[in-house]
C-alpha atoms as a PDB file:
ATOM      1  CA  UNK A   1      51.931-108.561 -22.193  1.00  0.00           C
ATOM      2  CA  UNK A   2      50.381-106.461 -25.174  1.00  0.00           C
ATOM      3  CA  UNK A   3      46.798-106.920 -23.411  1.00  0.00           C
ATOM      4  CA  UNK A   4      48.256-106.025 -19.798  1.00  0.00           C
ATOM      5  CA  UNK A   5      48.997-102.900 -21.511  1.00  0.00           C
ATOM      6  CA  UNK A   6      46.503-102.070 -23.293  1.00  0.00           C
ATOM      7  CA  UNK A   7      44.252-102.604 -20.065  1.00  0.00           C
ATOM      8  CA  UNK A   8      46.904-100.156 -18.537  1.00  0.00           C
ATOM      9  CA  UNK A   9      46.493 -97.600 -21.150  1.00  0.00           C
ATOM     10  CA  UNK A  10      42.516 -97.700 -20.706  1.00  0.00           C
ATOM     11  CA  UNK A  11      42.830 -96.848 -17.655  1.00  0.00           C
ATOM     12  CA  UNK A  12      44.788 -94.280 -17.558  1.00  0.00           C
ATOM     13  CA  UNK A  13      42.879 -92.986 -20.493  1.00  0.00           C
ATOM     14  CA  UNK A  14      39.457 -93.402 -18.428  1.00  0.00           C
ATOM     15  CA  UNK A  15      41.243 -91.170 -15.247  1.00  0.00           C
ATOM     16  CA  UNK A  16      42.769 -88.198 -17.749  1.00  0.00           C
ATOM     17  CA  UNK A  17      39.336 -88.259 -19.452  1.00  0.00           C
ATOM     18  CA  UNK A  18      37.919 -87.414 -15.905  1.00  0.00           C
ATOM     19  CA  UNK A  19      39.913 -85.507 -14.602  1.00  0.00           C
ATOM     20  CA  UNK A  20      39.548 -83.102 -17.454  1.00  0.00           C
ATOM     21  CA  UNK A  21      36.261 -82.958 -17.653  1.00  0.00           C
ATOM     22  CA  UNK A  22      36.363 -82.111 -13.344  1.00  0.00           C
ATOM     23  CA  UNK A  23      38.876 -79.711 -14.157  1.00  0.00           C
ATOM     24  CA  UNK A  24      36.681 -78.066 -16.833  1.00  0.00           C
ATOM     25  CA  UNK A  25      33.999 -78.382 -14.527  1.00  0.00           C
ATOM     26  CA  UNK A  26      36.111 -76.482 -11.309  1.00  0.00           C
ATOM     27  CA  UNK A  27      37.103 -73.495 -13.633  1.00  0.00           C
ATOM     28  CA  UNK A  28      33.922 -72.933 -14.976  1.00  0.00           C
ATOM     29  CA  UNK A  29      32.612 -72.338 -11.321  1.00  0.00           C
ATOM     30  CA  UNK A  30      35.289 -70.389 -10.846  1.00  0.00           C
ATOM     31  CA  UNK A  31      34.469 -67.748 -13.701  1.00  0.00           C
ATOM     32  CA  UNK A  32      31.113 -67.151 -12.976  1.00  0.00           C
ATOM     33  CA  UNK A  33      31.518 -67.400  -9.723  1.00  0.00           C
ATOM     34  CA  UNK A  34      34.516 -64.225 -10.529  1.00  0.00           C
ATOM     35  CA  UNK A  35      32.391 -62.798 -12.965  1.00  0.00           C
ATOM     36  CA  UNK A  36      29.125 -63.163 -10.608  1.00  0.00           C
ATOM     37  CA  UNK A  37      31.783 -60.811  -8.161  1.00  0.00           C
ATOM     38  CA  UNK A  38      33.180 -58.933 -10.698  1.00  0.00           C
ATOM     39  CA  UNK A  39      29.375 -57.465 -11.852  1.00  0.00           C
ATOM     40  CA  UNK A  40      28.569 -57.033  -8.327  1.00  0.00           C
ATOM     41  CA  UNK A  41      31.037 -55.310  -7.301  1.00  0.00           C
ATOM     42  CA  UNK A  42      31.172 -52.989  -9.918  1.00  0.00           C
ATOM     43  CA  UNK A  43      27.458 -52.119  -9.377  1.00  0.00           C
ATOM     44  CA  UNK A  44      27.888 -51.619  -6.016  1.00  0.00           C
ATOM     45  CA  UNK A  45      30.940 -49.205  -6.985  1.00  0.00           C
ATOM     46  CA  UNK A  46      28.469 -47.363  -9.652  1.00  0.00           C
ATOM     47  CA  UNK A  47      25.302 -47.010  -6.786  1.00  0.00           C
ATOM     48  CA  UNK A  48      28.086 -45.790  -4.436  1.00  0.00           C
ATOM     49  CA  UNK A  49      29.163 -43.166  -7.276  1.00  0.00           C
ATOM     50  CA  UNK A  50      25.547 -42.308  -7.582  1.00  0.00           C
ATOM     51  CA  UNK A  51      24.573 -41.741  -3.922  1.00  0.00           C
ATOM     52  CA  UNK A  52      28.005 -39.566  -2.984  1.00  0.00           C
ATOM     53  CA  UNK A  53      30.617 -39.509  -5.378  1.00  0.00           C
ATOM     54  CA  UNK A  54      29.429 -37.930  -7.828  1.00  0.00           C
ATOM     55  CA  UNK A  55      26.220 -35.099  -8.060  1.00  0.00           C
ATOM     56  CA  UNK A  56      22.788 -36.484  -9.918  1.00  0.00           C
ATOM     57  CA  UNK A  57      22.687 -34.951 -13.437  1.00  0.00           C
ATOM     58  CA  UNK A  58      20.170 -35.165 -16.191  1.00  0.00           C
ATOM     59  CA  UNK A  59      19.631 -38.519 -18.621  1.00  0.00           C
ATOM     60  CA  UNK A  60      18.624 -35.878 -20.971  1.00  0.00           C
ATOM     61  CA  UNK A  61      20.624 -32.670 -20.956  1.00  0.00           C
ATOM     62  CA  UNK A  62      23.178 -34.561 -18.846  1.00  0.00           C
ATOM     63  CA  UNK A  63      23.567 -31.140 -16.613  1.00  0.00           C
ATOM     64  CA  UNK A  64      23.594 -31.433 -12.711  1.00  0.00           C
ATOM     65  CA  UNK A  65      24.263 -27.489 -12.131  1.00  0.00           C
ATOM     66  CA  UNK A  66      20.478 -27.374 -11.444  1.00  0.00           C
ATOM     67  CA  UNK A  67      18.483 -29.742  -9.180  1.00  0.00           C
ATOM     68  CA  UNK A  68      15.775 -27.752  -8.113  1.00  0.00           C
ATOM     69  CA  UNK A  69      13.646 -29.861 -10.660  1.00  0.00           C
ATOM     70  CA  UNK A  70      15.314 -33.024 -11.051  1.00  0.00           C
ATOM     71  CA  UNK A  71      12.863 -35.677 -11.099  1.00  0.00           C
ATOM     72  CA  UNK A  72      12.272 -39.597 -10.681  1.00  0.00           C
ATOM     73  CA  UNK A  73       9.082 -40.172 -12.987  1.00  0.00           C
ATOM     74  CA  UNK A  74       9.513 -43.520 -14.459  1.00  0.00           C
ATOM     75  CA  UNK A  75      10.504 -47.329 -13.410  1.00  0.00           C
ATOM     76  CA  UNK A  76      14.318 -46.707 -14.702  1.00  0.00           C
ATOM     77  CA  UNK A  77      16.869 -46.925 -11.933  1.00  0.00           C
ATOM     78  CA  UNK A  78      20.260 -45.848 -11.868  1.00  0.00           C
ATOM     79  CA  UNK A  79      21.303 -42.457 -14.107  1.00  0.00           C
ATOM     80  CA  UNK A  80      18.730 -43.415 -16.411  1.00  0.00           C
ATOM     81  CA  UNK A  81      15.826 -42.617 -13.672  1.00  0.00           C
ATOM     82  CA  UNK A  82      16.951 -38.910 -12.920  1.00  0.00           C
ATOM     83  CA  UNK A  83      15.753 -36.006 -15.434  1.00  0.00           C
ATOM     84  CA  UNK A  84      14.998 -32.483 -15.334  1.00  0.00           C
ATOM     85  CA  UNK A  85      11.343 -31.698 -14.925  1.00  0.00           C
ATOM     86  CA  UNK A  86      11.721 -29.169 -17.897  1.00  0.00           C
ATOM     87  CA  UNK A  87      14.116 -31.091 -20.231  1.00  0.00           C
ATOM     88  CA  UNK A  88      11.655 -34.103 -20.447  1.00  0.00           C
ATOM     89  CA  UNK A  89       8.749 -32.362 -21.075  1.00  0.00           C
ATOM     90  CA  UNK A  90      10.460 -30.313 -24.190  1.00  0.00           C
ATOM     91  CA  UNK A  91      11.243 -34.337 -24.797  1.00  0.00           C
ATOM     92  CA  UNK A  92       7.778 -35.228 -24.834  1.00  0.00           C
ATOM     93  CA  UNK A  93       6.826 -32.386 -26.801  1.00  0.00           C
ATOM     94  CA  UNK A  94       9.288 -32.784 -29.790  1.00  0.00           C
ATOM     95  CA  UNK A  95       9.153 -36.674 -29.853  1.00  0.00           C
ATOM     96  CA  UNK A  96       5.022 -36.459 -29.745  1.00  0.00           C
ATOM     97  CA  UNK A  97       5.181 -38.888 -27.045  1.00  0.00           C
ATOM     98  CA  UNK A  98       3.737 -39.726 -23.724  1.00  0.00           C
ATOM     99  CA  UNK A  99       5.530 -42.609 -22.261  1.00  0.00           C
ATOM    100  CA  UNK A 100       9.650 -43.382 -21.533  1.00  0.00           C
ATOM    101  CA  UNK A 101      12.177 -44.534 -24.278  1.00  0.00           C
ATOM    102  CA  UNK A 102      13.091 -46.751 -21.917  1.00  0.00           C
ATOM    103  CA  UNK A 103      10.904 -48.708 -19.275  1.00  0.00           C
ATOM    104  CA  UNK A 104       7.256 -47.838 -21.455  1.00  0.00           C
ATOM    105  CA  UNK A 105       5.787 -46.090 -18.537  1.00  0.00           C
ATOM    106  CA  UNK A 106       3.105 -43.402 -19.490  1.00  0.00           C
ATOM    107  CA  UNK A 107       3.342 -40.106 -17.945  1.00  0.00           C
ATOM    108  CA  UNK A 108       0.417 -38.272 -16.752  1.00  0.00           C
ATOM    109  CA  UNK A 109       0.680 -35.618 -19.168  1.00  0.00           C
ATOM    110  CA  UNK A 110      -1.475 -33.012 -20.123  1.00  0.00           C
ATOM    111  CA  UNK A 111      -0.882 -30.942 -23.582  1.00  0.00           C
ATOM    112  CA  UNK A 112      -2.342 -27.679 -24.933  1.00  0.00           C
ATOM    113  CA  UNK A 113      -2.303 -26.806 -28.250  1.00  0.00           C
ATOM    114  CA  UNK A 114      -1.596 -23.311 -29.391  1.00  0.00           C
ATOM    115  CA  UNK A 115      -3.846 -20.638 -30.036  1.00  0.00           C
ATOM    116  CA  UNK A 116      -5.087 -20.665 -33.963  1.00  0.00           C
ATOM    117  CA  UNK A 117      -3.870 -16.884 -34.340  1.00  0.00           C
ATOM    118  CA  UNK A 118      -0.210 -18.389 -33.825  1.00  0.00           C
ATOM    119  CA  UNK A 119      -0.373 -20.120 -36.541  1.00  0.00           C
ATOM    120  CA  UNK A 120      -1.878 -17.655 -38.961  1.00  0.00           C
ATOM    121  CA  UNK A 121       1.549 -15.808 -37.734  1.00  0.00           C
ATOM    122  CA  UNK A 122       3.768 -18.423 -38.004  1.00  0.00           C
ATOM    123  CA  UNK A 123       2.669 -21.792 -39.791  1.00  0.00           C
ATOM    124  CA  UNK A 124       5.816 -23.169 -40.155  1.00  0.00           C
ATOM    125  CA  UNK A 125       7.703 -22.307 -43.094  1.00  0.00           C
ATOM    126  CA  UNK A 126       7.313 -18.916 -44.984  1.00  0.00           C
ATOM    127  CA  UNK A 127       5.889 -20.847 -48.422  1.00  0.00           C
ATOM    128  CA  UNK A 128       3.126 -22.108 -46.262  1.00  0.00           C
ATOM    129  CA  UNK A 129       2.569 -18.968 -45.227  1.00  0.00           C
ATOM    130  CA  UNK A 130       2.265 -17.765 -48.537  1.00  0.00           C
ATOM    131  CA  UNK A 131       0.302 -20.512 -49.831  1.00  0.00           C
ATOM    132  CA  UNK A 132      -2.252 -20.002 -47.129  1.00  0.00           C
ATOM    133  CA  UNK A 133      -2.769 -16.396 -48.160  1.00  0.00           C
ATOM    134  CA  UNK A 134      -2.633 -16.997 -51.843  1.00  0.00           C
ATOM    135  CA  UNK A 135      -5.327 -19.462 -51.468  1.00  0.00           C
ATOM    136  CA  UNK A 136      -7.405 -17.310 -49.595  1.00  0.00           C
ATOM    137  CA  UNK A 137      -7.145 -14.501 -51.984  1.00  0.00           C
ATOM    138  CA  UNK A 138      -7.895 -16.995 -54.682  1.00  0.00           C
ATOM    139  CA  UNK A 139     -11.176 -18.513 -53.541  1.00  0.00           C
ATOM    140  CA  UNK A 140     -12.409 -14.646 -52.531  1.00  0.00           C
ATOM    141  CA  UNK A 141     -11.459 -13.553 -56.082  1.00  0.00           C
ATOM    142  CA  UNK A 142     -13.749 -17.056 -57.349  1.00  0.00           C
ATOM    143  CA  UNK A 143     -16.561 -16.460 -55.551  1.00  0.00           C
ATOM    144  CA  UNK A 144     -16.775 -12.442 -56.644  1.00  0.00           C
ATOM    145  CA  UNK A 145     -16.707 -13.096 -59.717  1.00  0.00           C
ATOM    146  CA  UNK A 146     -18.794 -16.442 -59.731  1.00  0.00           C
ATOM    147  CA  UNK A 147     -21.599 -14.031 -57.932  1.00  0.00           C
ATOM    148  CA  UNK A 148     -21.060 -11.289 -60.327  1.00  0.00           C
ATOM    149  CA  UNK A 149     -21.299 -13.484 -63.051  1.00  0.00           C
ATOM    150  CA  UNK A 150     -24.703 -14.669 -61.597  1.00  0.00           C
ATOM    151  CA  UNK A 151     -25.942 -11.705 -60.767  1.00  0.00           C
ATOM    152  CA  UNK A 152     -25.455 -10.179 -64.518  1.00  0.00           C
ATOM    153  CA  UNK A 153     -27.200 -13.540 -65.740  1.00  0.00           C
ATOM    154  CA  UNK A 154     -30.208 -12.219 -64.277  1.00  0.00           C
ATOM    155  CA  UNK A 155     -31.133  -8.813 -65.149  1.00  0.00           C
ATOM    156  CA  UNK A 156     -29.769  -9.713 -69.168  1.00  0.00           C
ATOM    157  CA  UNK A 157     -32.566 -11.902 -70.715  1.00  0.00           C
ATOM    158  CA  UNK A 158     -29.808 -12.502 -73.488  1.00  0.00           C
ATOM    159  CA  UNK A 159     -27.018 -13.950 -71.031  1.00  0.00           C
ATOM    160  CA  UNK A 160     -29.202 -16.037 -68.901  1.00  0.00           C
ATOM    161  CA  UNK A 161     -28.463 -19.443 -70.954  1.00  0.00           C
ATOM    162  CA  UNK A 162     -24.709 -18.874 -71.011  1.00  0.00           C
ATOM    163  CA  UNK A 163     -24.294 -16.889 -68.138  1.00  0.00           C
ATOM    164  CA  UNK A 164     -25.537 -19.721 -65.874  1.00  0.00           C
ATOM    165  CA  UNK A 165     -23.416 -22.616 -68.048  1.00  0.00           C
ATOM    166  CA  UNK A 166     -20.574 -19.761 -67.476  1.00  0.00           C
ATOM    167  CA  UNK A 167     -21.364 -19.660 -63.343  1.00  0.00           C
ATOM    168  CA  UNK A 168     -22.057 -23.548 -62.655  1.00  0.00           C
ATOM    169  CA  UNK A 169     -18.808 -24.089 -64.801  1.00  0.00           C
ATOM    170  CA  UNK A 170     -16.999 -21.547 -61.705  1.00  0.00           C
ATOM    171  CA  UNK A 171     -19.360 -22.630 -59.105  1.00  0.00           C
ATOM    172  CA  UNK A 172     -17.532 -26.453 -59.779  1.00  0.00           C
ATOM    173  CA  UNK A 173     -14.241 -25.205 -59.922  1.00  0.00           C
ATOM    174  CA  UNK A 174     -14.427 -22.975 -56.962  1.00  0.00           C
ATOM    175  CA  UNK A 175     -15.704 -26.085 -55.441  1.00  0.00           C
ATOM    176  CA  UNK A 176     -12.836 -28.602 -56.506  1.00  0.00           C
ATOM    177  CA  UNK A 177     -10.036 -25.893 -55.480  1.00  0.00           C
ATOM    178  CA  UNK A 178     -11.645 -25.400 -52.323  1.00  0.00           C
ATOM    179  CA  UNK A 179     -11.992 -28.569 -51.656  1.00  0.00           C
ATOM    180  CA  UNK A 180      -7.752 -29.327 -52.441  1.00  0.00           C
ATOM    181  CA  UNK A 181      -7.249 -26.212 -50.613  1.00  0.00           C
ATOM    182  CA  UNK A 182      -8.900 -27.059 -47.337  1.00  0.00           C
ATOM    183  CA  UNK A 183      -7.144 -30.629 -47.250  1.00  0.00           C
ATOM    184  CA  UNK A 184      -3.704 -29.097 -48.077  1.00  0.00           C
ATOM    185  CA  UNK A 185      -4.570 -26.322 -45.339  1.00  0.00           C
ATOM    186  CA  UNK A 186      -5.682 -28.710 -42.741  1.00  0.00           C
ATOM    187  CA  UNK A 187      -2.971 -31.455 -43.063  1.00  0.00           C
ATOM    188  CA  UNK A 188      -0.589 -28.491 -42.383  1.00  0.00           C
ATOM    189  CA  UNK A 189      -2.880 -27.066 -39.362  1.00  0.00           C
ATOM    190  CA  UNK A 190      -2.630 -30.775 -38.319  1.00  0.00           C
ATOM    191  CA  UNK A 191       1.282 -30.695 -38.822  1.00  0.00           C
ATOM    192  CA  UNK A 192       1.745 -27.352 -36.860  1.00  0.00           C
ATOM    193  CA  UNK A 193      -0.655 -28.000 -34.011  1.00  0.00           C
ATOM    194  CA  UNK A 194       1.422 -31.647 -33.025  1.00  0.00           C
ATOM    195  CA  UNK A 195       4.409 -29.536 -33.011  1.00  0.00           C
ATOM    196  CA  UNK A 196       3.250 -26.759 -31.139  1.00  0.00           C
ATOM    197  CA  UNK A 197       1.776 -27.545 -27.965  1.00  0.00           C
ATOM    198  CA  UNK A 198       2.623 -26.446 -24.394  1.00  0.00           C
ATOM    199  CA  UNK A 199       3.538 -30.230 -22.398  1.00  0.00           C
ATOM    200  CA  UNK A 200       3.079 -30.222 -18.490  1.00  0.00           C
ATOM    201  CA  UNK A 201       3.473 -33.181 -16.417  1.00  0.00           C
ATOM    202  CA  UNK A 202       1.164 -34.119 -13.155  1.00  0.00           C
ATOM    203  CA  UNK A 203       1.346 -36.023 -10.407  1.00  0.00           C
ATOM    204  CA  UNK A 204       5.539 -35.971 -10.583  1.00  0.00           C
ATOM    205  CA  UNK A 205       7.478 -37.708  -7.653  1.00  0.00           C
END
């Protein structure tokens, strides 16, 4: 009797053991088969948003009051492929880029730097401004006198000895300050000119 049941109990153990794991299998078709529906559906309900419900507006300034520029450049799709022909390029310009955030693809783009007098305007900041100057003023007032210096060497006998230990002493210094100078100088030209360019895109769809 005791093994009779125990056979029974196998059994029965054997078909809930099944029919669990056929149940598990049924629902999990069922939710990605609704979820497989569910995305779908609410793609199509975002494309149909994008072709009539609602008017195209910028990824960037997110703006659709103006679409007498609004482009397609890149491989993005959806909102993310529409821009304003002006907004990305002041994009490009700031972010010293020439591809998209996005999808990688490289714009045609071709940049011109500003003229030089802009910058002797307007280098950035006003204590670059003045550093520039100062520096200037500096190396004009070392070579004067470095000259001068030179120049009285020569037509005082007595001087010559010291005078031209005095003006290979400046000549090195005017040298070494220069030197700092024109690195300091040209790391902000560098700086400026990166920042201050004029972007235009070609060959825009």
């Amino acid at each position: 009797m005791t093994l009779n049941f125990f056979k029974y109990f196998m059994v029965f153990f054997r078909w809930i053991t099944q029919y669990s794991r056929y149940y598990q299998f049924v629902f999990r078709l069922g939710t990605n088969f609704n979820r497989k529906n569910y995305l779908r559906g609410k793609t199509k309900r975002k494309e149909g948003k994008m072709d009539g419900n609602e008017n195209p507006s910028c990824r960037i300034c997110h703006e659709s009051n103006s679409t007498t520029d609004l482009v397609s450049p890149c491989f993005c799709r959806g909102t993310m492929s529409i821009v304003h022909l002006s907004c990305l390029e002041k994009w490009l310009m700031s972010s010293l880029k020439n591809s998209c955030e996005v999808c990688g693809y490289e714009y045609d783009v071709v940049r011109k730097t500003k003229p030089f007098t802009e910058f002797l305007k307007n280098p950035g900041t006003k204590k670059a401004k003045e550093n520039f100057f100062a520096d200037i003023f500096c190396l004009l007032g070392l070579v004067t006198f470095t000259a001068a210096t030179f120049i009285l060497s020569f037509e005082k006998p007595n001087f010559m000895v010291p005078g031209l230990i005095f003006v290979t002493f400046f000549i090195s210094i005017t040298y070494a300050i220069g030197i700092e100078a024109f690195n300091y100088h040209y790391f902000v030209w560098e700086s400026w000119k990166r920042k201050n360019q004029t972007v235009k895109i070609i060959n825009v769809t």
